[in-house]
N, C-alpha and C. Protein backbone atom coordinates (compact mmCIF):
# COMPACT_ATOMS: atom_id res chain seq x y z
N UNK A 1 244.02 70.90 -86.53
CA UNK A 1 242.63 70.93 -86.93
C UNK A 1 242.08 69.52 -86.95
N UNK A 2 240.97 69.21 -86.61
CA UNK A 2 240.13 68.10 -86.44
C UNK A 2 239.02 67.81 -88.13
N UNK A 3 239.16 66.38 -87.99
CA UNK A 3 238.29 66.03 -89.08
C UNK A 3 237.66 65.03 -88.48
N UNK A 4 235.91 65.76 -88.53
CA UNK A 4 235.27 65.03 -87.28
C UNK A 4 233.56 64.01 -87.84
N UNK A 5 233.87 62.91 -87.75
CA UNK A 5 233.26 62.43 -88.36
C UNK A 5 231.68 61.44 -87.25
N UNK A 6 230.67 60.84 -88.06
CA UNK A 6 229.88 60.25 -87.50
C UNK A 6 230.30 58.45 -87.33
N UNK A 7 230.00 57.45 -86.21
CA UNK A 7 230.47 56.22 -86.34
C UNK A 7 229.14 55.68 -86.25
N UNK A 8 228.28 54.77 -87.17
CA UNK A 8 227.24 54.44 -86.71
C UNK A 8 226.93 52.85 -86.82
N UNK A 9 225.96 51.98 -86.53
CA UNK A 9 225.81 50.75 -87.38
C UNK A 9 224.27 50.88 -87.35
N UNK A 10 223.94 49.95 -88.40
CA UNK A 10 222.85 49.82 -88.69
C UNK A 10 221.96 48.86 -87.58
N UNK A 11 220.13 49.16 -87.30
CA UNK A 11 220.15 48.45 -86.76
C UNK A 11 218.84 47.70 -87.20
N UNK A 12 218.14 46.95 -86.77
CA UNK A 12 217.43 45.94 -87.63
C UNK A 12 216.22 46.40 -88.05
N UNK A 13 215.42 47.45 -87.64
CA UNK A 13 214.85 48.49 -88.23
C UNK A 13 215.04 49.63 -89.12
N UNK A 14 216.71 49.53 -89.65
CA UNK A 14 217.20 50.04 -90.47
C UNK A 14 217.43 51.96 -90.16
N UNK A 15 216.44 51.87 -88.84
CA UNK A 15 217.85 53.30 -88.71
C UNK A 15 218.99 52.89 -88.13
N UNK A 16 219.95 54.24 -87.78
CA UNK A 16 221.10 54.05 -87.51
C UNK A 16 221.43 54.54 -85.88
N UNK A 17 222.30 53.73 -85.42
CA UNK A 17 222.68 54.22 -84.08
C UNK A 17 224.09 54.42 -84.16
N UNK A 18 224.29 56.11 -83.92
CA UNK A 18 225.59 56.49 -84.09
C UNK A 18 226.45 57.44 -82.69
N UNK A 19 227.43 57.80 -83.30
CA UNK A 19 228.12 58.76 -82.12
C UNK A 19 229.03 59.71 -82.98
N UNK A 20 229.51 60.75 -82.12
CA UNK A 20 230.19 61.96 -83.00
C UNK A 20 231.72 61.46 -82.67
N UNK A 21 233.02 61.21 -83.59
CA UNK A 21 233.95 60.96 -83.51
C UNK A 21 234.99 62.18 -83.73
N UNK A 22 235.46 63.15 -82.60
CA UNK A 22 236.58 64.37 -82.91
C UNK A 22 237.84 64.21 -83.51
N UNK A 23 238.66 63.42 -83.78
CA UNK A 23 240.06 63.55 -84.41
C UNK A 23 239.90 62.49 -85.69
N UNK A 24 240.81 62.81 -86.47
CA UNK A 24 241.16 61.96 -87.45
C UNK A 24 240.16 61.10 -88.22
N UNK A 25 238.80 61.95 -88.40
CA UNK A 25 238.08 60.75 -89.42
C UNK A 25 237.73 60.39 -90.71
N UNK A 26 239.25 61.00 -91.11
CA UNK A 26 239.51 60.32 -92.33
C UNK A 26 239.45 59.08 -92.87
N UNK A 27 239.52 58.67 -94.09
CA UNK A 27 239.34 57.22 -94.16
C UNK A 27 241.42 56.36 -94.25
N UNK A 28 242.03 56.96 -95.02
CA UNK A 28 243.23 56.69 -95.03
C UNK A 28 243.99 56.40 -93.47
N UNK A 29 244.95 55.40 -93.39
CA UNK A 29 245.67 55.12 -92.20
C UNK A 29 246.36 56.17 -91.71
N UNK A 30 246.42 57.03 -90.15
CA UNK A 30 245.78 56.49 -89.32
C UNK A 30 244.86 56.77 -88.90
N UNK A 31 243.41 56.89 -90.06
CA UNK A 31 242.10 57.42 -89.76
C UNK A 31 241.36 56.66 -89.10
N UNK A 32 240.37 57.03 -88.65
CA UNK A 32 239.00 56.37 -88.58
C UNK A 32 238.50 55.15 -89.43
N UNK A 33 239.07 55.49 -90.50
CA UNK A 33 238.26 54.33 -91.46
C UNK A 33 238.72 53.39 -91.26
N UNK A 34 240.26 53.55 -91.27
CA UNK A 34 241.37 52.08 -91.51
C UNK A 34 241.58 51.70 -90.17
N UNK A 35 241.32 52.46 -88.71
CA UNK A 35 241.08 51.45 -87.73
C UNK A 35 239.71 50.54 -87.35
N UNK A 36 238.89 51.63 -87.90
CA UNK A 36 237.62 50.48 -87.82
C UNK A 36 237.58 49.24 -88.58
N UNK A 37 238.08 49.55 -90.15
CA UNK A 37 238.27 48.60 -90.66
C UNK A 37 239.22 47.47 -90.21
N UNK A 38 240.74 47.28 -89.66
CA UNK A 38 241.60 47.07 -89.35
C UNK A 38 240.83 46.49 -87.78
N UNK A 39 240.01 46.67 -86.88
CA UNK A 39 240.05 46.28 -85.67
C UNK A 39 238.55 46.63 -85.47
N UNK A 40 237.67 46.78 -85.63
CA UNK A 40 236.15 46.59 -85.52
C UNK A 40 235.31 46.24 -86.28
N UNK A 41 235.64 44.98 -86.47
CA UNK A 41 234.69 44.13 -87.84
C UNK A 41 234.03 42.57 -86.95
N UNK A 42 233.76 43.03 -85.64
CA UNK A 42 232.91 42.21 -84.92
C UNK A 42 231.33 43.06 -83.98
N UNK A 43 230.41 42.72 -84.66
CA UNK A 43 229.38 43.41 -84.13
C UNK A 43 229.03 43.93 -82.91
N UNK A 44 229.60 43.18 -82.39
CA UNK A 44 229.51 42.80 -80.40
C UNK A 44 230.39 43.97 -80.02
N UNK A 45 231.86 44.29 -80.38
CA UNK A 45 232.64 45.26 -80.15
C UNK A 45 232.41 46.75 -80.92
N UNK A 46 231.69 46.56 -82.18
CA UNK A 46 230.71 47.86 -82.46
C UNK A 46 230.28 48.34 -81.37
N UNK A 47 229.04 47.81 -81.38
CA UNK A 47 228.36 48.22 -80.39
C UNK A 47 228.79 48.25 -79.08
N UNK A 48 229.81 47.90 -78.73
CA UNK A 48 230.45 48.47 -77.72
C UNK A 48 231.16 49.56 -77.56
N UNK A 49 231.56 49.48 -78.86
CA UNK A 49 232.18 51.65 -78.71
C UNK A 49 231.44 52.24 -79.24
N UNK A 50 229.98 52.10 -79.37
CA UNK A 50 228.88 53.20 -79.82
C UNK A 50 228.25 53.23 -78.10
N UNK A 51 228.29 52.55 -77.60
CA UNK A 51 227.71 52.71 -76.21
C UNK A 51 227.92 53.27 -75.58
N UNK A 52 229.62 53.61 -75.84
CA UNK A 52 230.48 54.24 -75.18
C UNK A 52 229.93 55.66 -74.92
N UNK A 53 229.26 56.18 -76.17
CA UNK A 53 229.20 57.80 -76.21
C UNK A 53 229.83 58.14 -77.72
N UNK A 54 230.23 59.62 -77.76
CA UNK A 54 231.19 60.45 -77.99
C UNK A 54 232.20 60.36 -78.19
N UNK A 55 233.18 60.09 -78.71
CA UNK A 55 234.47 59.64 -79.18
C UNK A 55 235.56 60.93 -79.23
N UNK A 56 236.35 61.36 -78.60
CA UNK A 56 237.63 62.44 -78.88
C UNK A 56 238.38 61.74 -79.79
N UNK A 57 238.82 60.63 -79.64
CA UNK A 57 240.29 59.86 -80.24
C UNK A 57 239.85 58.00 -80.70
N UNK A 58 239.63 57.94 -81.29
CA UNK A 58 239.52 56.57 -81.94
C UNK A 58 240.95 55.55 -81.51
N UNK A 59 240.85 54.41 -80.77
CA UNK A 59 242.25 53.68 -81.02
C UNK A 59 241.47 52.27 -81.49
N UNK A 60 242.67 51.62 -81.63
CA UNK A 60 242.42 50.33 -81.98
C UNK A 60 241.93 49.10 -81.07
N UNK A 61 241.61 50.05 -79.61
CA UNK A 61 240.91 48.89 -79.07
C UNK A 61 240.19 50.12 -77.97
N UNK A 62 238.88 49.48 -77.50
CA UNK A 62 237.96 50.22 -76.59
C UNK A 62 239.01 50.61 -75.44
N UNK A 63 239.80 49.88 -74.89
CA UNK A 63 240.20 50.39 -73.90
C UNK A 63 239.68 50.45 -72.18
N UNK A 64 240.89 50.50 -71.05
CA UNK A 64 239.80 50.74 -70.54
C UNK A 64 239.78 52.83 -69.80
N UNK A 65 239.13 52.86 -68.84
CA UNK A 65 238.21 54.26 -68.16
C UNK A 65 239.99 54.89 -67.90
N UNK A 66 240.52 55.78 -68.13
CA UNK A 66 241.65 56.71 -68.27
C UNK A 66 241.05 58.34 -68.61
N UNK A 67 242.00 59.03 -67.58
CA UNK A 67 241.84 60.06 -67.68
C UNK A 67 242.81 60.72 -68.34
N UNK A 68 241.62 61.58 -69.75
CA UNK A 68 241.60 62.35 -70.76
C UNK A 68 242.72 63.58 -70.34
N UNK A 69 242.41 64.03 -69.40
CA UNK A 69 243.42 65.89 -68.94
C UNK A 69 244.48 65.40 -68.53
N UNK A 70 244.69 64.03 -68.55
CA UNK A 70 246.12 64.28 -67.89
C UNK A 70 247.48 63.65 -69.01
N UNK A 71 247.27 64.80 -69.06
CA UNK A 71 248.66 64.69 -70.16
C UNK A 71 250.21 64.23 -69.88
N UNK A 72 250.25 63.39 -68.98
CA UNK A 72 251.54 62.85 -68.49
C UNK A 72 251.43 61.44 -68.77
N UNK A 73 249.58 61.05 -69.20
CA UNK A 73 249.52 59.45 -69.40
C UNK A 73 249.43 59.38 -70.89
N UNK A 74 249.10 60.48 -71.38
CA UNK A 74 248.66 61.00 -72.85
C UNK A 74 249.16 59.82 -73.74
N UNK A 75 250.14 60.13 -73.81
CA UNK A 75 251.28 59.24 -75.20
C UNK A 75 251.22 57.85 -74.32
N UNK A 76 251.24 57.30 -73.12
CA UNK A 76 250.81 56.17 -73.10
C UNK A 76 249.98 55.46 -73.51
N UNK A 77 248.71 56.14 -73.08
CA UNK A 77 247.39 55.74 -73.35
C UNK A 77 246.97 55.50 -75.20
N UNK A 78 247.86 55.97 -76.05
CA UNK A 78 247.95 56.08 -77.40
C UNK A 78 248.78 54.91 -77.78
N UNK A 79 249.85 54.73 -76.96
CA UNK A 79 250.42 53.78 -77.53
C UNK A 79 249.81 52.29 -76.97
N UNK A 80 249.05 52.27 -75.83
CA UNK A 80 248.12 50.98 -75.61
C UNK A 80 246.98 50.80 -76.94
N UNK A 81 246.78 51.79 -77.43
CA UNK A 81 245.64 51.83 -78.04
C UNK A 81 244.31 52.34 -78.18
N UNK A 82 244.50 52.78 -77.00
CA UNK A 82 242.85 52.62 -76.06
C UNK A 82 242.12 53.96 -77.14
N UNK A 83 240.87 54.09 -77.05
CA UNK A 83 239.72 54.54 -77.29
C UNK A 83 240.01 55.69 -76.16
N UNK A 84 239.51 57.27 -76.79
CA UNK A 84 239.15 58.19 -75.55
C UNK A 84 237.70 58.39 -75.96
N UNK A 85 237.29 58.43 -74.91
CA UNK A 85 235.25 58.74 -74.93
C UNK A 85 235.64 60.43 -73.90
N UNK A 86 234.89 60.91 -74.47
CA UNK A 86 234.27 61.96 -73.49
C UNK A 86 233.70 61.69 -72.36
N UNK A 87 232.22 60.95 -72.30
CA UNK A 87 231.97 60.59 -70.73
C UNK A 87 232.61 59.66 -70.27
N UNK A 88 233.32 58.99 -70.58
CA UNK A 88 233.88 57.61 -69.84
C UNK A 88 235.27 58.32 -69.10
N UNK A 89 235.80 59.29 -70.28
CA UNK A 89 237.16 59.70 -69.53
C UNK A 89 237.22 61.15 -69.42
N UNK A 90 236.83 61.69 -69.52
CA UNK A 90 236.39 63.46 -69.34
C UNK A 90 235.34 63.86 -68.39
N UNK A 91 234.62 62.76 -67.67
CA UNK A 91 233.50 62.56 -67.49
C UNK A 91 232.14 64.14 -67.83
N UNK A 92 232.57 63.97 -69.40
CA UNK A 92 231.59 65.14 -69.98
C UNK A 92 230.44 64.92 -69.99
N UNK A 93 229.46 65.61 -70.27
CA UNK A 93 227.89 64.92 -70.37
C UNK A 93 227.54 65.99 -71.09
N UNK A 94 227.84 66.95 -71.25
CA UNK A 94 227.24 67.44 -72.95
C UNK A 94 227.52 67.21 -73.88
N UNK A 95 226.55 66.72 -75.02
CA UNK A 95 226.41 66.33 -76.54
C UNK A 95 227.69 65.39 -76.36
N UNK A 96 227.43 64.10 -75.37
CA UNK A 96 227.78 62.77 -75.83
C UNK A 96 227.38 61.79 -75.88
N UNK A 97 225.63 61.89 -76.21
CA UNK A 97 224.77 60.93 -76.21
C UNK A 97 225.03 60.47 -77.24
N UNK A 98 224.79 59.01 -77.51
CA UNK A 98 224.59 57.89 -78.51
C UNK A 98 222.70 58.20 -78.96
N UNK A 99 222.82 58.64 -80.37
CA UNK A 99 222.21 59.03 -81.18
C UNK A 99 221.35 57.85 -81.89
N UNK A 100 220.07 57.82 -82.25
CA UNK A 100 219.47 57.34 -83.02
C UNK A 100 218.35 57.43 -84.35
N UNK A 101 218.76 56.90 -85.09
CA UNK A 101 217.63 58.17 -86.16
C UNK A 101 218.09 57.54 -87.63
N UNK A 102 216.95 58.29 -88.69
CA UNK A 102 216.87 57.77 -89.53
C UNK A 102 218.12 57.82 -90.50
N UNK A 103 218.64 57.65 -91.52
CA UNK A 103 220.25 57.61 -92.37
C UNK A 103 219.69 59.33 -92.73
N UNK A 104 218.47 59.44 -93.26
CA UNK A 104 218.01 60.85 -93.82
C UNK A 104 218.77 61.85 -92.55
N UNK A 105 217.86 62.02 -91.61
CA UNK A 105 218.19 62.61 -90.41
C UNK A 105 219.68 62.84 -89.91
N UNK A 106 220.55 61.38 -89.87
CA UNK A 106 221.94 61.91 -89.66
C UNK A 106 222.72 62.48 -90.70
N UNK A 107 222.24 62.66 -91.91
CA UNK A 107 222.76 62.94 -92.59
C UNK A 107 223.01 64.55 -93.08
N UNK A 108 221.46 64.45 -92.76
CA UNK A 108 221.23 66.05 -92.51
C UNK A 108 221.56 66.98 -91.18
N UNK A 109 222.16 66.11 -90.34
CA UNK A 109 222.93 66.85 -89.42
C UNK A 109 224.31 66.49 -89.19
N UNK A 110 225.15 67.03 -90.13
CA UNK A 110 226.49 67.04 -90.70
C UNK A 110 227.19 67.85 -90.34
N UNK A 111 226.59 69.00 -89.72
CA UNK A 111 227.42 70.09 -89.17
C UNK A 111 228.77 70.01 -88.75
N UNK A 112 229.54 70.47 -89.27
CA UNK A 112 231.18 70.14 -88.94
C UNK A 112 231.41 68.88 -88.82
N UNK A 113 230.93 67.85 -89.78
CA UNK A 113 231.19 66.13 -89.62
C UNK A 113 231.13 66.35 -91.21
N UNK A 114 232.44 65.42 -91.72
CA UNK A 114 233.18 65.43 -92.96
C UNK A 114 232.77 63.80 -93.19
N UNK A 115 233.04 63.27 -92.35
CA UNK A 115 232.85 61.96 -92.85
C UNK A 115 232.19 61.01 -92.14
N UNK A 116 231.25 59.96 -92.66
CA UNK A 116 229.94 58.88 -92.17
C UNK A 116 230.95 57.14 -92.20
N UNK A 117 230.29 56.84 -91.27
CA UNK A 117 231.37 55.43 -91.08
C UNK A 117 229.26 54.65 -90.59
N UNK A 118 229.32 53.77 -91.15
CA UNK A 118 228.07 53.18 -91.06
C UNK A 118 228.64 51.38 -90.72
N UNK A 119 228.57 50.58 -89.67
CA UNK A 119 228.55 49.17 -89.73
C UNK A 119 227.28 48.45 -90.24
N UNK A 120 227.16 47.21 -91.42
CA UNK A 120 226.15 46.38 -91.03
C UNK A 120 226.12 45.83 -90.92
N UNK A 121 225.88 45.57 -89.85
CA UNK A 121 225.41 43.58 -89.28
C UNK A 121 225.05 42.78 -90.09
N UNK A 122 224.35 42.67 -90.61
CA UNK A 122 223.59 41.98 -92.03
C UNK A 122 224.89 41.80 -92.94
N UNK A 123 225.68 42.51 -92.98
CA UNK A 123 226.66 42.59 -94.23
C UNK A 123 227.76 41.54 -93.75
N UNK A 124 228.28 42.70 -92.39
CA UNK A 124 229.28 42.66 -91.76
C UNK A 124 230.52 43.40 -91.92
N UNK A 125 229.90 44.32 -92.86
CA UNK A 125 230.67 45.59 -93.39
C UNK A 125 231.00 46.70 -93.34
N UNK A 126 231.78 47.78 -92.89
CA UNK A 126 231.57 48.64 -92.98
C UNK A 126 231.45 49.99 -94.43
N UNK A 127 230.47 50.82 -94.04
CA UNK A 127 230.06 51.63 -95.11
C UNK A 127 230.38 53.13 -95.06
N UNK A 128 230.72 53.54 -96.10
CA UNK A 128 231.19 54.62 -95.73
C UNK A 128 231.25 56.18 -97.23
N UNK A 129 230.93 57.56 -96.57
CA UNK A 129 230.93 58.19 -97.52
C UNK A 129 231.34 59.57 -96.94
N UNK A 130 231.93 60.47 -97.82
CA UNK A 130 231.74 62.05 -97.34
C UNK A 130 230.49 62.66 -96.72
N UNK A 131 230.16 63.41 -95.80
CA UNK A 131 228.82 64.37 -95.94
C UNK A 131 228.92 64.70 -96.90
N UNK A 132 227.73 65.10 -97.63
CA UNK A 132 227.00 65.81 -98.47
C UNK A 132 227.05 64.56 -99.85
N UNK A 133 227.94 64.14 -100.20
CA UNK A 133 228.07 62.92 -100.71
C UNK A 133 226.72 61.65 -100.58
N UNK A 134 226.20 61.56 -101.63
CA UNK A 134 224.75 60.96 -101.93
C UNK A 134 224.77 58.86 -101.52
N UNK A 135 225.94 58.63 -101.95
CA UNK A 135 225.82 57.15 -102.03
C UNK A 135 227.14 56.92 -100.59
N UNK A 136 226.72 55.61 -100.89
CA UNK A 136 228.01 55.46 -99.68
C UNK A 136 228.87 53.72 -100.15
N UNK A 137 230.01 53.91 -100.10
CA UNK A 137 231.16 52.86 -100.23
C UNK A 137 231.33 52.19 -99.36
N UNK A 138 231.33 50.98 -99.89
CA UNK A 138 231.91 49.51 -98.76
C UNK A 138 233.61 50.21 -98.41
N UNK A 139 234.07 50.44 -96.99
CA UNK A 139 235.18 50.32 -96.62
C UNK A 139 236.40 49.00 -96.90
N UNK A 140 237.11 49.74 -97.29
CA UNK A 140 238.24 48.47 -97.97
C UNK A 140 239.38 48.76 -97.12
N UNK A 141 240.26 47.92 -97.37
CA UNK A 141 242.09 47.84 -96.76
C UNK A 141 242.38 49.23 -97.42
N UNK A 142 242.64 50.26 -96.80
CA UNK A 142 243.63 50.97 -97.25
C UNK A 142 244.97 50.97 -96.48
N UNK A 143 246.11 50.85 -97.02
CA UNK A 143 247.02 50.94 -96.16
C UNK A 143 247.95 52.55 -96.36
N UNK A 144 247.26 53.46 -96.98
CA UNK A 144 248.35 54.97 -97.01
C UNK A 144 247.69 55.78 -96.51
């Protein structure tokens, strides 16, 4: 089962530009939270895996263009690290647009998304909370 979360950063008009992330977006290691935290705490590389699209698999580095179906590179491609995108490596094109909109707006479209991962530039932080969950937490080191 998937715990599928939103990745977004803030942008200087203060909405958010995000993407839908499918596996693991929990905050505990080896979630979502603790690799963003752990390996995307430079703005420039944010926004480089929000550009990306759509996210299946979060790794610890963008990666490069590998194909998703073929399950003979599978456990390689995991142990490089790499990032799977939907259009980059599935070459999907439904619902993997990079999203923009107000914090209200993504918030209210939570549908099967458990958890919000917010970057800010301004900060340099990442932010983070449950859906439905009102406030949102500075992301810290978790290591369990």
């Amino acid at each position: 089962m998937s715990t599928n979360a939103y990745i977004g950063m803030e942008l200087p008009d203060g909405r958010v530009k995000y993407v839908f992330n499918h596996w693991d977006g929990y905050v505990r290691k080896p979630g979502v939270g603790w690799k963003l935290f752990h390996n995307y705490r430079d703005p420039e590389k944010v926004e480089k895996l929000i550009e990306l699209g759509a996210i299946s698999s979060l790794g610890a580095e963008i990666g490069e263009q590998h194909d998703m179906d073929d399950r003979s590179l599978f456990e390689e491609n995991r142990e490089k690290g790499w990032t799977s995108f939907y259009g980059r490596d599935r070459s999907n094109t439904e619902n993997v647009d990079v999203k923009v909109s107000t914090y209200k707006k993504m918030e209210n479209d939570t549908y099967c998304v458990e958890y919000i991962y917010v970057f800010r530039p301004k900060t340099g932080k990442w932010y983070w909370k449950r859906a439905g969950n009102k406030t949102y937490q500075i992301l810290k080191n978790i290591e369990e």
